[in-house]
N, C-alpha and C. Protein backbone atom coordinates (compact mmCIF):
# COMPACT_ATOMS: atom_id res chain seq x y z
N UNK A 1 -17.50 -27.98 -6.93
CA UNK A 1 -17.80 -26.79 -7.71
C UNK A 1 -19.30 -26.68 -7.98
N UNK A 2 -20.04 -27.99 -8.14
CA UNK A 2 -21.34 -28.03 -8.07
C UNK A 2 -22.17 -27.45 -6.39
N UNK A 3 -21.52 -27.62 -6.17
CA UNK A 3 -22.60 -27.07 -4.89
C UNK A 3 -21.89 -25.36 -4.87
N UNK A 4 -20.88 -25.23 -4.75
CA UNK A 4 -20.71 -23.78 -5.25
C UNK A 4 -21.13 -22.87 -6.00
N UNK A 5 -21.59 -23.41 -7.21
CA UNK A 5 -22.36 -22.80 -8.06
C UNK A 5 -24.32 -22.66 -7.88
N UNK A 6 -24.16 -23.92 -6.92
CA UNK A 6 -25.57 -23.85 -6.69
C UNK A 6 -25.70 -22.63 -5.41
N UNK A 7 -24.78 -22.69 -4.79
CA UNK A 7 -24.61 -21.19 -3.85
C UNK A 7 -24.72 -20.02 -3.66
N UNK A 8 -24.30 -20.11 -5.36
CA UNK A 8 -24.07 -19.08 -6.17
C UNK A 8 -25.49 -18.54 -6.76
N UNK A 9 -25.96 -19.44 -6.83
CA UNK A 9 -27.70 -19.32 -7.84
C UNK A 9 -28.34 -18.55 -6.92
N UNK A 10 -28.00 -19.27 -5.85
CA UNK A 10 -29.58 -18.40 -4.37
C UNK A 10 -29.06 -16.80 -4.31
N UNK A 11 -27.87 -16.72 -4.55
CA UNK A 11 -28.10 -15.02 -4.29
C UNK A 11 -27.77 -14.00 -5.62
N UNK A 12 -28.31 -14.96 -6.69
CA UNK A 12 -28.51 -14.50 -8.14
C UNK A 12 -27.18 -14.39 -8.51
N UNK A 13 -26.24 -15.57 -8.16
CA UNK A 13 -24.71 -15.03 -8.77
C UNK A 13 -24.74 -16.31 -9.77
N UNK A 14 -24.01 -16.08 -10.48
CA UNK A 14 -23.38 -16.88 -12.29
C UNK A 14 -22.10 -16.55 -12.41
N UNK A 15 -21.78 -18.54 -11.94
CA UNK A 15 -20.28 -18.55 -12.53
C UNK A 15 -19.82 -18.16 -13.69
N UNK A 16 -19.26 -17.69 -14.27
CA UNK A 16 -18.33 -17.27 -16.23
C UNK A 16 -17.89 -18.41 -16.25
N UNK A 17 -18.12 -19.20 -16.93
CA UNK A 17 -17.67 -20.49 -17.71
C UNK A 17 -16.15 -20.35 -18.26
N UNK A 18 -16.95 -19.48 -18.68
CA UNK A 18 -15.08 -18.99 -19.95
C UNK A 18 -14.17 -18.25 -19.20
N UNK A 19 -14.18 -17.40 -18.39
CA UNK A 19 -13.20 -16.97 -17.39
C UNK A 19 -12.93 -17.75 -16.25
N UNK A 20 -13.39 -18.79 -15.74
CA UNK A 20 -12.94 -19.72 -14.94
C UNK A 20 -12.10 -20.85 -15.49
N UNK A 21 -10.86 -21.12 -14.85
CA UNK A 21 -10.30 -22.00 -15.09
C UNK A 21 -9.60 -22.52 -13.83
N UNK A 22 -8.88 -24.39 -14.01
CA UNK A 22 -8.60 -24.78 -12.83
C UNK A 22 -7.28 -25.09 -13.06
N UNK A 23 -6.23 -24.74 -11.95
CA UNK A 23 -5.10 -25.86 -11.98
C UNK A 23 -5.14 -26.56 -10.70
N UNK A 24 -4.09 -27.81 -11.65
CA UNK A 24 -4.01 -28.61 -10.18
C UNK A 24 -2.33 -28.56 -10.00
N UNK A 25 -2.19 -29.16 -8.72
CA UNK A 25 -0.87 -29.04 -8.11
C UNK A 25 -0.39 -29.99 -6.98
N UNK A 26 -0.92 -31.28 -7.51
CA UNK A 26 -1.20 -32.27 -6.92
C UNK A 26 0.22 -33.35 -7.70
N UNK A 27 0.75 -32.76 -8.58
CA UNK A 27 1.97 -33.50 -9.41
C UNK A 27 1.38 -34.27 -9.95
N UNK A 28 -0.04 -35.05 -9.98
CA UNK A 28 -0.28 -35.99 -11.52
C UNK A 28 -1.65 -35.48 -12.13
N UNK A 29 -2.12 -36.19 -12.69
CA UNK A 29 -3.17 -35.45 -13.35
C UNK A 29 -4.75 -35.79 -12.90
N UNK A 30 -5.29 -35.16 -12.53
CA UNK A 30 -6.64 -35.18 -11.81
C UNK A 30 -7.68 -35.17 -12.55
N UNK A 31 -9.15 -35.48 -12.19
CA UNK A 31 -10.07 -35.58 -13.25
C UNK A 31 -10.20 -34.31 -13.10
N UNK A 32 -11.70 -34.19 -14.40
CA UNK A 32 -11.48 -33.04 -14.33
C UNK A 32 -12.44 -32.20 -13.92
N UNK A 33 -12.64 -30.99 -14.00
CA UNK A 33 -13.50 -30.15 -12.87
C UNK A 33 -14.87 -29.86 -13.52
N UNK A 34 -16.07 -30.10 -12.80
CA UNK A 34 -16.72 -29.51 -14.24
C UNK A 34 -18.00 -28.75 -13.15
N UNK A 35 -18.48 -27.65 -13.78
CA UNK A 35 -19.41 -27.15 -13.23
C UNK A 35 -20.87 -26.68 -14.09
N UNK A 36 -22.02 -27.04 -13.47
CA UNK A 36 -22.90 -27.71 -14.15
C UNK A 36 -23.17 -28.47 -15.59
N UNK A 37 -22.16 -29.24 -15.83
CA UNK A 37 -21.80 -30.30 -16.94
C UNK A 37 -20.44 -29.31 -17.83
N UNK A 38 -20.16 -28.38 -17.65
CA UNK A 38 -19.27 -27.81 -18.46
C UNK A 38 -17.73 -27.97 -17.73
N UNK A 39 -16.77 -28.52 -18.46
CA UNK A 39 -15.51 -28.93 -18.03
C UNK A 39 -14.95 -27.79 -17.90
N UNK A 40 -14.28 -27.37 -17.03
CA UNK A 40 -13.29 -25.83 -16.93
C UNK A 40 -12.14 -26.52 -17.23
N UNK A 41 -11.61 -25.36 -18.42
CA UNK A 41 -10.14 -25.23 -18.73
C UNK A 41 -8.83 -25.96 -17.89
N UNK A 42 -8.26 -26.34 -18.18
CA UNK A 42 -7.13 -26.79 -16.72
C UNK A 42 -6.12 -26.20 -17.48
N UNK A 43 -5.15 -25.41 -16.84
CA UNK A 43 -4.08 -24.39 -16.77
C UNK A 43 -2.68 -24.87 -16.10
N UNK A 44 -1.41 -24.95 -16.40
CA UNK A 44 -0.64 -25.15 -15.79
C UNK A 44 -0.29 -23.78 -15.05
N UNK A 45 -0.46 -22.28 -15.37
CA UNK A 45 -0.27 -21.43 -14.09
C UNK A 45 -0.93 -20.32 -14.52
N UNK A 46 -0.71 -19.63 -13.64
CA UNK A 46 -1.90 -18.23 -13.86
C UNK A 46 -1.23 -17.11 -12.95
N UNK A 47 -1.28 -15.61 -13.14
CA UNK A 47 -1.32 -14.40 -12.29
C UNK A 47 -1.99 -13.87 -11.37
N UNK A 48 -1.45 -13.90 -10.19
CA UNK A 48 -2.28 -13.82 -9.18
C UNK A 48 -1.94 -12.33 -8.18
N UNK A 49 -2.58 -11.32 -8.46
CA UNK A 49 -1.79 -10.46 -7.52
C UNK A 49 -0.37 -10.19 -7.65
N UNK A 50 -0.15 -10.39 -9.24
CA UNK A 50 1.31 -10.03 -9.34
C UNK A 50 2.27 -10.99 -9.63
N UNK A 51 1.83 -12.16 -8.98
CA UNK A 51 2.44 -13.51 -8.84
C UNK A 51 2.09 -14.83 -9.69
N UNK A 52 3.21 -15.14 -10.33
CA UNK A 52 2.79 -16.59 -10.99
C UNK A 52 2.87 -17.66 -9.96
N UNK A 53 1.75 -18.31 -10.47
CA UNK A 53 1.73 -19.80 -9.49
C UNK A 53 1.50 -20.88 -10.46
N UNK A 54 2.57 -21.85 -10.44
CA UNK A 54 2.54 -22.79 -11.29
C UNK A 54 2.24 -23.92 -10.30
N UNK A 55 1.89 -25.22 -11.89
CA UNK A 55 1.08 -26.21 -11.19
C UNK A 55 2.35 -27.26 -10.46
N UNK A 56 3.74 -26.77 -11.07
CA UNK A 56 4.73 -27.83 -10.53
C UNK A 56 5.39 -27.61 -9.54
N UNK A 57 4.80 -26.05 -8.77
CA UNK A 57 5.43 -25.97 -7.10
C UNK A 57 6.41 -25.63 -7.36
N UNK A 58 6.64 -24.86 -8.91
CA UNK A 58 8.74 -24.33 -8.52
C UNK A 58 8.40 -22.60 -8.60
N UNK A 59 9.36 -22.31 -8.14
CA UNK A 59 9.66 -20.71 -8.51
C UNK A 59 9.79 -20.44 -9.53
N UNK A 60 10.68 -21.48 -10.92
CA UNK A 60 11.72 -20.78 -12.31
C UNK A 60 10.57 -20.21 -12.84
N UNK A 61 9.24 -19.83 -13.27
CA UNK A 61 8.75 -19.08 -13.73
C UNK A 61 8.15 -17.95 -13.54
N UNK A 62 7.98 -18.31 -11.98
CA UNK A 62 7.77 -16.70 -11.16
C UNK A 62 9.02 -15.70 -11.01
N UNK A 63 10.02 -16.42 -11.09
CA UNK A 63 11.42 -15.97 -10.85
C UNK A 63 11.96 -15.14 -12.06
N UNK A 64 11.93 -16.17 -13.29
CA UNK A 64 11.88 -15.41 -14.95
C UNK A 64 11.32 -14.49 -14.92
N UNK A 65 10.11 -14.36 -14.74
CA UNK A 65 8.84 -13.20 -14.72
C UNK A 65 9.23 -12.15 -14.15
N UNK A 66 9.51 -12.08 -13.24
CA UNK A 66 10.11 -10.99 -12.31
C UNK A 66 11.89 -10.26 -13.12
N UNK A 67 12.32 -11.35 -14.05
CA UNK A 67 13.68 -10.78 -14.07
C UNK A 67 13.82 -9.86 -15.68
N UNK A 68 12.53 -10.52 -16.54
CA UNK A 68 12.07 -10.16 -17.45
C UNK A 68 11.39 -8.92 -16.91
N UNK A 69 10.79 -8.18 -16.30
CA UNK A 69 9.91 -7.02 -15.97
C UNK A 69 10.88 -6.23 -15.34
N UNK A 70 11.92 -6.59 -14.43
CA UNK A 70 12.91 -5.58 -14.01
C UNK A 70 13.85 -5.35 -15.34
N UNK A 71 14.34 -6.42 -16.28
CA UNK A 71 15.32 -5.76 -17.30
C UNK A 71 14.46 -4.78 -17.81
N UNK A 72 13.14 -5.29 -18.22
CA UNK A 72 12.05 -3.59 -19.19
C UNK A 72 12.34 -2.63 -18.29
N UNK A 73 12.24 -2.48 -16.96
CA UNK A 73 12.30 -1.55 -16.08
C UNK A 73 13.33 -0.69 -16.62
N UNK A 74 14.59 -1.49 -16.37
CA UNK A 74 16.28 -0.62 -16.69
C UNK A 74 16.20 -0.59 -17.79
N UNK A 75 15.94 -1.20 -18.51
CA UNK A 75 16.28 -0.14 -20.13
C UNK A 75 15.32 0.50 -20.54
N UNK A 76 14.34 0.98 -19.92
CA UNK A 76 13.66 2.26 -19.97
C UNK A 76 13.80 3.29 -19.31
N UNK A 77 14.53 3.25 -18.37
CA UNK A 77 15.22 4.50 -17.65
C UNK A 77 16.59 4.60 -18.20
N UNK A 78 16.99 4.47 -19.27
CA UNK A 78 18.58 4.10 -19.31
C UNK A 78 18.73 5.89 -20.03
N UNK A 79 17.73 6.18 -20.66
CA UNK A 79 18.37 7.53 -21.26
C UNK A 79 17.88 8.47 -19.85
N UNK A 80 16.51 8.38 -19.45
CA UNK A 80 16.59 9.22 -18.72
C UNK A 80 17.05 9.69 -17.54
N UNK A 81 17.93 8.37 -16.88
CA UNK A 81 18.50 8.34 -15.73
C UNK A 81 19.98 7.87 -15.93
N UNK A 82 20.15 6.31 -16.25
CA UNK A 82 21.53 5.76 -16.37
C UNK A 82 22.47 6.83 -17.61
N UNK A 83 22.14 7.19 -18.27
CA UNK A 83 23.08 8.01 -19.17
C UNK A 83 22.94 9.59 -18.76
N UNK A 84 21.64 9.48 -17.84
CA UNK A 84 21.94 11.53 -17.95
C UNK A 84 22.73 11.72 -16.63
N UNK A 85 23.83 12.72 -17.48
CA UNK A 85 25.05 13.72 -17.17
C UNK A 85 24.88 14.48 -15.66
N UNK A 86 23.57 15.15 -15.74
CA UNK A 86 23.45 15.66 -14.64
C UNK A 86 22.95 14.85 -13.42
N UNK A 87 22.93 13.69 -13.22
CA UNK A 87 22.28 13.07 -12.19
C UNK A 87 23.71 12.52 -11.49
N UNK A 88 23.96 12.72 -10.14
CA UNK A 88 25.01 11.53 -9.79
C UNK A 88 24.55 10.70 -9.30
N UNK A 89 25.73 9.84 -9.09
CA UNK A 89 25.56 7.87 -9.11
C UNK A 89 25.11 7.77 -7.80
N UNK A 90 24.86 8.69 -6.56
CA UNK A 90 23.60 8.52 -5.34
C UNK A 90 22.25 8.40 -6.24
N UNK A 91 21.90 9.32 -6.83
CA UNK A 91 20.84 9.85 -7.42
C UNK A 91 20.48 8.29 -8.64
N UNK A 92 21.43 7.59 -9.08
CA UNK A 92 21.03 6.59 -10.50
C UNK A 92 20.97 5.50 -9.35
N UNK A 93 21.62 5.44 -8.05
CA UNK A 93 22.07 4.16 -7.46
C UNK A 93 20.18 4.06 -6.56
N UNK A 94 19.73 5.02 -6.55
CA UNK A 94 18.62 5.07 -5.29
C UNK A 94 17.42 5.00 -6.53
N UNK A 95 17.27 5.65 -7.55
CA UNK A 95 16.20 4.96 -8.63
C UNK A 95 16.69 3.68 -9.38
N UNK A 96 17.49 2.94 -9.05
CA UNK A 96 17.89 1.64 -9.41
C UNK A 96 16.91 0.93 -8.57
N UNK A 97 17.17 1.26 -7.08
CA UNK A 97 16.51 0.79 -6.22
C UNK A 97 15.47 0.45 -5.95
N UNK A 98 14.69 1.80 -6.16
CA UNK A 98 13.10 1.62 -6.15
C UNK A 98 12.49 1.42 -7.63
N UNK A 99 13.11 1.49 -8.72
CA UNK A 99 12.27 1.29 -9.65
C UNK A 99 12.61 0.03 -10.72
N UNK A 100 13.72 -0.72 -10.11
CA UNK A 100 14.02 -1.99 -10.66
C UNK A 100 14.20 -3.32 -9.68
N UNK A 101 15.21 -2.60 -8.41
CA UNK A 101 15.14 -3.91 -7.52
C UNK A 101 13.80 -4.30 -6.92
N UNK A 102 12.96 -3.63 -6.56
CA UNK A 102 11.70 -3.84 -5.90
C UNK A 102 11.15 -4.13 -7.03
N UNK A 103 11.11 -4.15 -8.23
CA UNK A 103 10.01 -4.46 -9.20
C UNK A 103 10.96 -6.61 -9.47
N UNK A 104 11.95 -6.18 -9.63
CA UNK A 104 13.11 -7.94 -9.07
C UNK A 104 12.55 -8.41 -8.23
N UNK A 105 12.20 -7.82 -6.53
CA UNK A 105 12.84 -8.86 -5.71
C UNK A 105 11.00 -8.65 -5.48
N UNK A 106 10.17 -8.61 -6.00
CA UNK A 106 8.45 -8.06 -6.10
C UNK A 106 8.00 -9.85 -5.77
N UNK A 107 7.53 -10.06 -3.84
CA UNK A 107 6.78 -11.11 -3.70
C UNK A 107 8.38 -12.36 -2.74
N UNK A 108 9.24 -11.68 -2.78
CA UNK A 108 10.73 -12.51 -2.41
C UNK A 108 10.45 -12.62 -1.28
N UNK A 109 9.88 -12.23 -0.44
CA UNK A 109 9.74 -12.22 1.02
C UNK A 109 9.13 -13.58 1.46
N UNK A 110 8.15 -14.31 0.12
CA UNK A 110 8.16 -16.12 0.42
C UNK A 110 8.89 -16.61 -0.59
N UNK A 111 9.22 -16.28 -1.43
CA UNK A 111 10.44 -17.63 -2.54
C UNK A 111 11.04 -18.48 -1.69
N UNK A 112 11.39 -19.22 -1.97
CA UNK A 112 11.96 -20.41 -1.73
C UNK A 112 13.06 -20.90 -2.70
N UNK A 113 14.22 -19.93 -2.76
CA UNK A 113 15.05 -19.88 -3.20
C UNK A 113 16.47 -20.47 -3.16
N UNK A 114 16.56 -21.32 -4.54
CA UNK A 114 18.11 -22.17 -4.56
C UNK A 114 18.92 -21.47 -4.67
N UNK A 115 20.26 -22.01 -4.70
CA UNK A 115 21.49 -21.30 -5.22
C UNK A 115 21.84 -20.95 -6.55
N UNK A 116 21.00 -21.59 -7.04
CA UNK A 116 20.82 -20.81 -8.63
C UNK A 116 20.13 -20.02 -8.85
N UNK A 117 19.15 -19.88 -8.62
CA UNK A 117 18.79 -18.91 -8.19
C UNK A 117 19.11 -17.27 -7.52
N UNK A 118 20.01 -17.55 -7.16
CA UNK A 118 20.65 -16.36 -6.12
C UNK A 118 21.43 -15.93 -7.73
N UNK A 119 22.31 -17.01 -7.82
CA UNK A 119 23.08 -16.53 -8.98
C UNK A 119 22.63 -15.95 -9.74
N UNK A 120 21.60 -15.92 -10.19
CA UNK A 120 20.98 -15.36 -11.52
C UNK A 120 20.59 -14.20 -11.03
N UNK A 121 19.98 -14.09 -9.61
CA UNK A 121 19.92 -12.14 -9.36
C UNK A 121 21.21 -11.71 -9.30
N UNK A 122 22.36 -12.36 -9.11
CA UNK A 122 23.16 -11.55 -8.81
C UNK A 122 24.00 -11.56 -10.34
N UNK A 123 23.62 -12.49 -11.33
CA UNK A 123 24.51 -12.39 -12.80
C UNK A 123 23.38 -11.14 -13.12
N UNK A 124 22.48 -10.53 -13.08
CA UNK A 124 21.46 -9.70 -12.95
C UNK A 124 21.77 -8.11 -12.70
N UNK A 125 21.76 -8.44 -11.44
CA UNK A 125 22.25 -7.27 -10.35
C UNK A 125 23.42 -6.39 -10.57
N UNK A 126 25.18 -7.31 -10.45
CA UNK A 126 25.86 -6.66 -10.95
C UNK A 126 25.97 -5.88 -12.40
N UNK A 127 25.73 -6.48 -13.11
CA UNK A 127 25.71 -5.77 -14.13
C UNK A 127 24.82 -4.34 -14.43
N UNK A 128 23.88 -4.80 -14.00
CA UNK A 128 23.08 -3.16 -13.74
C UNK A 128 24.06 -2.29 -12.88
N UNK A 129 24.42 -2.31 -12.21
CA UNK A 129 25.07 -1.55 -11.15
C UNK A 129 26.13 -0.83 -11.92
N UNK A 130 27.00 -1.97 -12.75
CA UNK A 130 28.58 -1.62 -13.67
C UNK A 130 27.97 -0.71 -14.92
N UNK A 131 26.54 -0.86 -15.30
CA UNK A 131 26.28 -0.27 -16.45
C UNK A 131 25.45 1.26 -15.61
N UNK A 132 25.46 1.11 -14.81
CA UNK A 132 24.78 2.84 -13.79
C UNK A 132 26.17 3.62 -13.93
N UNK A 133 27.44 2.96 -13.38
CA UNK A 133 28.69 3.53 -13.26
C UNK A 133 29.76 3.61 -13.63
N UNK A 134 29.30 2.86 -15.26
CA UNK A 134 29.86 3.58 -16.59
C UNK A 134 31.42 2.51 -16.50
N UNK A 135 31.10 1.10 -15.66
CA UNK A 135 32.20 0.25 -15.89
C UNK A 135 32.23 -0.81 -16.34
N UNK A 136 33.12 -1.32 -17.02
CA UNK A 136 33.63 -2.41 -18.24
C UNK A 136 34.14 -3.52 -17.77
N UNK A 137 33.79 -4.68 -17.85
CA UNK A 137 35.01 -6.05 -17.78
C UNK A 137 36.10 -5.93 -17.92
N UNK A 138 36.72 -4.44 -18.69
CA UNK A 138 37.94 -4.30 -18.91
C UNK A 138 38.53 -3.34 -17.56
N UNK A 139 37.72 -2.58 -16.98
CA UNK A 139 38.32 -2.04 -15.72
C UNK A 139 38.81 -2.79 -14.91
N UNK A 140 38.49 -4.14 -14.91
CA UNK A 140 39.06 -4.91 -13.93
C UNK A 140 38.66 -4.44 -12.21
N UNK A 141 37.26 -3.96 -12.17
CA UNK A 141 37.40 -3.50 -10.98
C UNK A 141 36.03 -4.59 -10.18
N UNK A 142 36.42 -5.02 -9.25
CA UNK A 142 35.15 -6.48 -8.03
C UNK A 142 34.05 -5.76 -8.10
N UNK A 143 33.51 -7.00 -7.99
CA UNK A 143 32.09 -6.91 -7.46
C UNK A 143 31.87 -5.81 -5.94
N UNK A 144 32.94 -6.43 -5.22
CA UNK A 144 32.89 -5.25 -3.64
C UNK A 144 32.96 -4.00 -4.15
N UNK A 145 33.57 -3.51 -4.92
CA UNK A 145 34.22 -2.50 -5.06
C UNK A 145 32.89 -1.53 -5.55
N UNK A 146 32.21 -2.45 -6.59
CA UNK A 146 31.30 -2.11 -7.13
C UNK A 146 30.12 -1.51 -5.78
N UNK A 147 29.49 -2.85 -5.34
CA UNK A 147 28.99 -2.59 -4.25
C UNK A 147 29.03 -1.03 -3.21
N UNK A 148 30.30 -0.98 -2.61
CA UNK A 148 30.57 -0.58 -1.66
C UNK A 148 30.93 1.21 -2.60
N UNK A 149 31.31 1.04 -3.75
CA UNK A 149 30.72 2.78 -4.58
C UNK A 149 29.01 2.81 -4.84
N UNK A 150 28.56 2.39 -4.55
CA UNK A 150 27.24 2.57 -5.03
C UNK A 150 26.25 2.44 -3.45
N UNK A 151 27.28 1.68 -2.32
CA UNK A 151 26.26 1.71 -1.29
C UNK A 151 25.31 0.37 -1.67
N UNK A 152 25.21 -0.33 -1.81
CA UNK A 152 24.47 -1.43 -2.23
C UNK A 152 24.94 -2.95 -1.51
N UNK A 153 23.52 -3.04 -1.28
CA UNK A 153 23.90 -5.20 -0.61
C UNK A 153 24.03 -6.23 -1.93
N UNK A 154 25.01 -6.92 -1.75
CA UNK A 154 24.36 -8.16 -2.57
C UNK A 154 23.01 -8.47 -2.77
N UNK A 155 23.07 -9.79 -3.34
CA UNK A 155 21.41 -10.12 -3.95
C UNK A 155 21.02 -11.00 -2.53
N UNK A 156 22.20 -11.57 -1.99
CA UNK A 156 21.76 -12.56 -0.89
C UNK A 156 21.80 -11.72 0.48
N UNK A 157 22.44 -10.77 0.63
CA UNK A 157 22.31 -9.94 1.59
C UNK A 157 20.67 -9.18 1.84
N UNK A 158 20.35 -8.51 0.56
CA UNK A 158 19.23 -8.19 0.52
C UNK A 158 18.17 -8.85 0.65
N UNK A 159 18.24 -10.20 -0.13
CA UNK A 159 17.12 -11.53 0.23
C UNK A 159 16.53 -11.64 1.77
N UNK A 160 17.81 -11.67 2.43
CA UNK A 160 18.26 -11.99 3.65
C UNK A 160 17.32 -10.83 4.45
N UNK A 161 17.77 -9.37 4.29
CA UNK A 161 17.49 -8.52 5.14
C UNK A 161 15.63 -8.70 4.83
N UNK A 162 15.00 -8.73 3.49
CA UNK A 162 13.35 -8.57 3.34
C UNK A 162 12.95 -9.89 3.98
N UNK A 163 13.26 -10.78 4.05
CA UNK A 163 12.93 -11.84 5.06
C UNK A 163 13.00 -11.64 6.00
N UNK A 164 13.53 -11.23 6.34
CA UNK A 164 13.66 -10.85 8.33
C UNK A 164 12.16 -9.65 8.51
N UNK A 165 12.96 -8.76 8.09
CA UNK A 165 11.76 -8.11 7.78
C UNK A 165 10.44 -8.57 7.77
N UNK A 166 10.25 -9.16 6.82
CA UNK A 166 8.35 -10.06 6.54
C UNK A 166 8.37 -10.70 7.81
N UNK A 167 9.17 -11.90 8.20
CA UNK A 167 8.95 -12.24 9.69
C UNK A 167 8.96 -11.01 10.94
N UNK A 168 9.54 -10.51 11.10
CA UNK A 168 9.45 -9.31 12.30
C UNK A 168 7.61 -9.08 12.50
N UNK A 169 7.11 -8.55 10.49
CA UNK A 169 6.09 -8.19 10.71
C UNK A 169 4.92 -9.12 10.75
N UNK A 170 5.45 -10.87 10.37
CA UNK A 170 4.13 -11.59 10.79
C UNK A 170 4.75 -11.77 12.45
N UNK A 171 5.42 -11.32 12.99
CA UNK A 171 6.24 -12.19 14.71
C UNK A 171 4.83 -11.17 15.28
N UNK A 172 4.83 -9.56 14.79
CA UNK A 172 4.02 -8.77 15.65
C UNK A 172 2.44 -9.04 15.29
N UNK A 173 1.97 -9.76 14.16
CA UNK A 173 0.42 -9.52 13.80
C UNK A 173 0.03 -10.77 15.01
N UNK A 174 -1.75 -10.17 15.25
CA UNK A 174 -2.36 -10.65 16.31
C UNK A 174 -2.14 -12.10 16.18
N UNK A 175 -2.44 -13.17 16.91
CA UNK A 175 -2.86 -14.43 17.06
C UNK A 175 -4.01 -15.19 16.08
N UNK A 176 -4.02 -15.55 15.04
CA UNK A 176 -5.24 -15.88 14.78
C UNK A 176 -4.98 -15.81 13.08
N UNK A 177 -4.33 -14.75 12.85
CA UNK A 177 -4.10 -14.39 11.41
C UNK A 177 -3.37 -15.41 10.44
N UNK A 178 -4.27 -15.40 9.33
CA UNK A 178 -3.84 -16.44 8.53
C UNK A 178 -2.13 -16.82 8.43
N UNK A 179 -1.51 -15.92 7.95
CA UNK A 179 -0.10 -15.84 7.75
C UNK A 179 0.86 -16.16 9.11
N UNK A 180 -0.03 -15.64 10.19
CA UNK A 180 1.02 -16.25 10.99
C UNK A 180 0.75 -17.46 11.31
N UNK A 181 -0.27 -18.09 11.64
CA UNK A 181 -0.81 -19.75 11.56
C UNK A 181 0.28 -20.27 10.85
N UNK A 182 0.36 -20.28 9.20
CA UNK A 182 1.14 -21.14 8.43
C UNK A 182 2.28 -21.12 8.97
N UNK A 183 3.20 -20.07 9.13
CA UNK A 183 4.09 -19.59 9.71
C UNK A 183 4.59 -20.59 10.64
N UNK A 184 4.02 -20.63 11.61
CA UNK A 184 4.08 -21.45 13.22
C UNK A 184 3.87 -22.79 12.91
N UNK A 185 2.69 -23.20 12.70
CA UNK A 185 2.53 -24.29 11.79
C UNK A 185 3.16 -25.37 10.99
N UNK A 186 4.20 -24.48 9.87
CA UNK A 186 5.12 -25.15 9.58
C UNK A 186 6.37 -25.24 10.55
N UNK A 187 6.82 -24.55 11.32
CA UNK A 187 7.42 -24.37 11.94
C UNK A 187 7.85 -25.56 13.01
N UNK A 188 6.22 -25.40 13.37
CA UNK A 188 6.25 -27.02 14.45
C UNK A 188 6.12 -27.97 14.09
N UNK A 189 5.73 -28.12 12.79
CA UNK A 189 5.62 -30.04 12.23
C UNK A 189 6.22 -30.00 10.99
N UNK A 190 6.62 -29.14 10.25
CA UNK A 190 7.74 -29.47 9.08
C UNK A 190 9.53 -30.10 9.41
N UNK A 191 9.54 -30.34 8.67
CA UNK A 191 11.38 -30.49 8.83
C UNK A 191 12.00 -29.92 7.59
N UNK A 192 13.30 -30.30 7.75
CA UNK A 192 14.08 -29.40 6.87
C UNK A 192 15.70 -30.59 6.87
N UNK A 193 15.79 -31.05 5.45
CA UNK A 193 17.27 -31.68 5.16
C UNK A 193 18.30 -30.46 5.10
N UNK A 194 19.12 -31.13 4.83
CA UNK A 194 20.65 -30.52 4.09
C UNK A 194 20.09 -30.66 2.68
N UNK A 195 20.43 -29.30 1.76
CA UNK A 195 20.40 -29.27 0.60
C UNK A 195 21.41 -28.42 -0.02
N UNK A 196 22.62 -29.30 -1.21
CA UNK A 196 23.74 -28.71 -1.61
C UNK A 196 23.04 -27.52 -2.11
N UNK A 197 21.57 -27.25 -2.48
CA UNK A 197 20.99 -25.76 -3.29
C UNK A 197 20.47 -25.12 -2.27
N UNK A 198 20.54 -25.15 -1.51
CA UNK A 198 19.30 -23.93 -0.18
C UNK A 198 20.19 -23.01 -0.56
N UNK A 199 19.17 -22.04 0.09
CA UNK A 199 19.76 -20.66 -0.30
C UNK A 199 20.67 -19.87 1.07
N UNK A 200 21.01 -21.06 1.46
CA UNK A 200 22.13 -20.39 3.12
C UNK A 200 23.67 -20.48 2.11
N UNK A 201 23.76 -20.34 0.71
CA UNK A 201 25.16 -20.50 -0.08
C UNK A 201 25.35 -19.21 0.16
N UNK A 202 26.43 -18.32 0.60
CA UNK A 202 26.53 -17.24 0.73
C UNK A 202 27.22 -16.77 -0.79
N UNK A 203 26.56 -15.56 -1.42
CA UNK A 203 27.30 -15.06 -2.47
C UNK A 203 27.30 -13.54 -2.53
N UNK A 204 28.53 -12.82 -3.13
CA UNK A 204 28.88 -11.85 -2.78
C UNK A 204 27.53 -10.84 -3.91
């Protein structure tokens, strides 16, 4: 960080002391960072473009984050869309879509997602859907049923389809590009166990 900052000097730039901060993500605890004698803050996670990145390499708080900002989503459209009379359930089922699931599934295209995970979009999901189309635990009526009136994928179906997707569009970017490097990269020298949590658990 010291020679960075000295980098910084030759073309009249000044680090912010107080707006810089560091995490690490190394799982133990590292010395600490300091730039020209001043120690920067150390942070367990921060917002990045939308995205939390924590220092312990899991999703559960990027994941929360996202499920917390889609519920504000739906219960702020609830009078002007989910309860109004004149809209039909094409019309509540397609602004569900774009103005809560995409604000949900916002960055899913890399998660690295368990089976608990899944569950929780989908203890999530359905229920928005039953509360768009005005049905009760007491109707006694499935999850398919639900689905398949509203036109809608599961949570793992959908996971499924924006992944393919994101790959299709790093399969076509040129040679050279950051994203597809990692991509390939891991591809050829990572491995992969059996895990009772991966997210190949199929749920409706």
């Amino acid at each position: 960080m010291d020679r960075f900052s000295a980098a910084c000097s030759e073309f009249a730039l000044i680090i912010n002391i107080k707006k810089t901060v560091v995490m690490h993500q190394a799982g133990s605890a590292a010395s600490p960072v300091m730039v020209n004698e001043h120690v920067l803050e150390a942070i367990d996670q921060f917002t990045y473009l939308g995205s939390t990145i924590s220092s312990d390499l899991l999703l559960d708080k990027e994941f929360q984050t996202c499920i917390v900002k889609a519920a504000t989503s739906f219960s702020r459209l609830r009078s002007r869309a989910w309860s109004n009379k004149y809209l039909t359930e094409r019309t509540k089922t397609r602004v569900y879509q774009c103005c809560v699931v995409s604000v949900l599934l916002y960055g899913s295209e890399a998660w690295s997602t368990y089976a608990r995970h899944e569950r929780e979009l989908k203890a999530f999901h359905m229920p928005c859907l039953r509360n768009i189309l005005g049905i009760t635990w007491r109707d006694k009526v499935t999850n398919e049923a639900v689905l398949a009136r509203t036109g809608s994928k599961s949570m793992f179906q959908t996971l499924k389809l924006r992944r393919l997707r994101w790959l299709g569009h790093l399969r076509r970017m040129p040679d050279g590009r950051l994203p597809k490097d990692i991509l390939y990269s891991g591809l050829s020298a990572g491995s992969s166990g059996r895990d009772d949590h991966c997210c190949a658990s199929k749920m409706s």
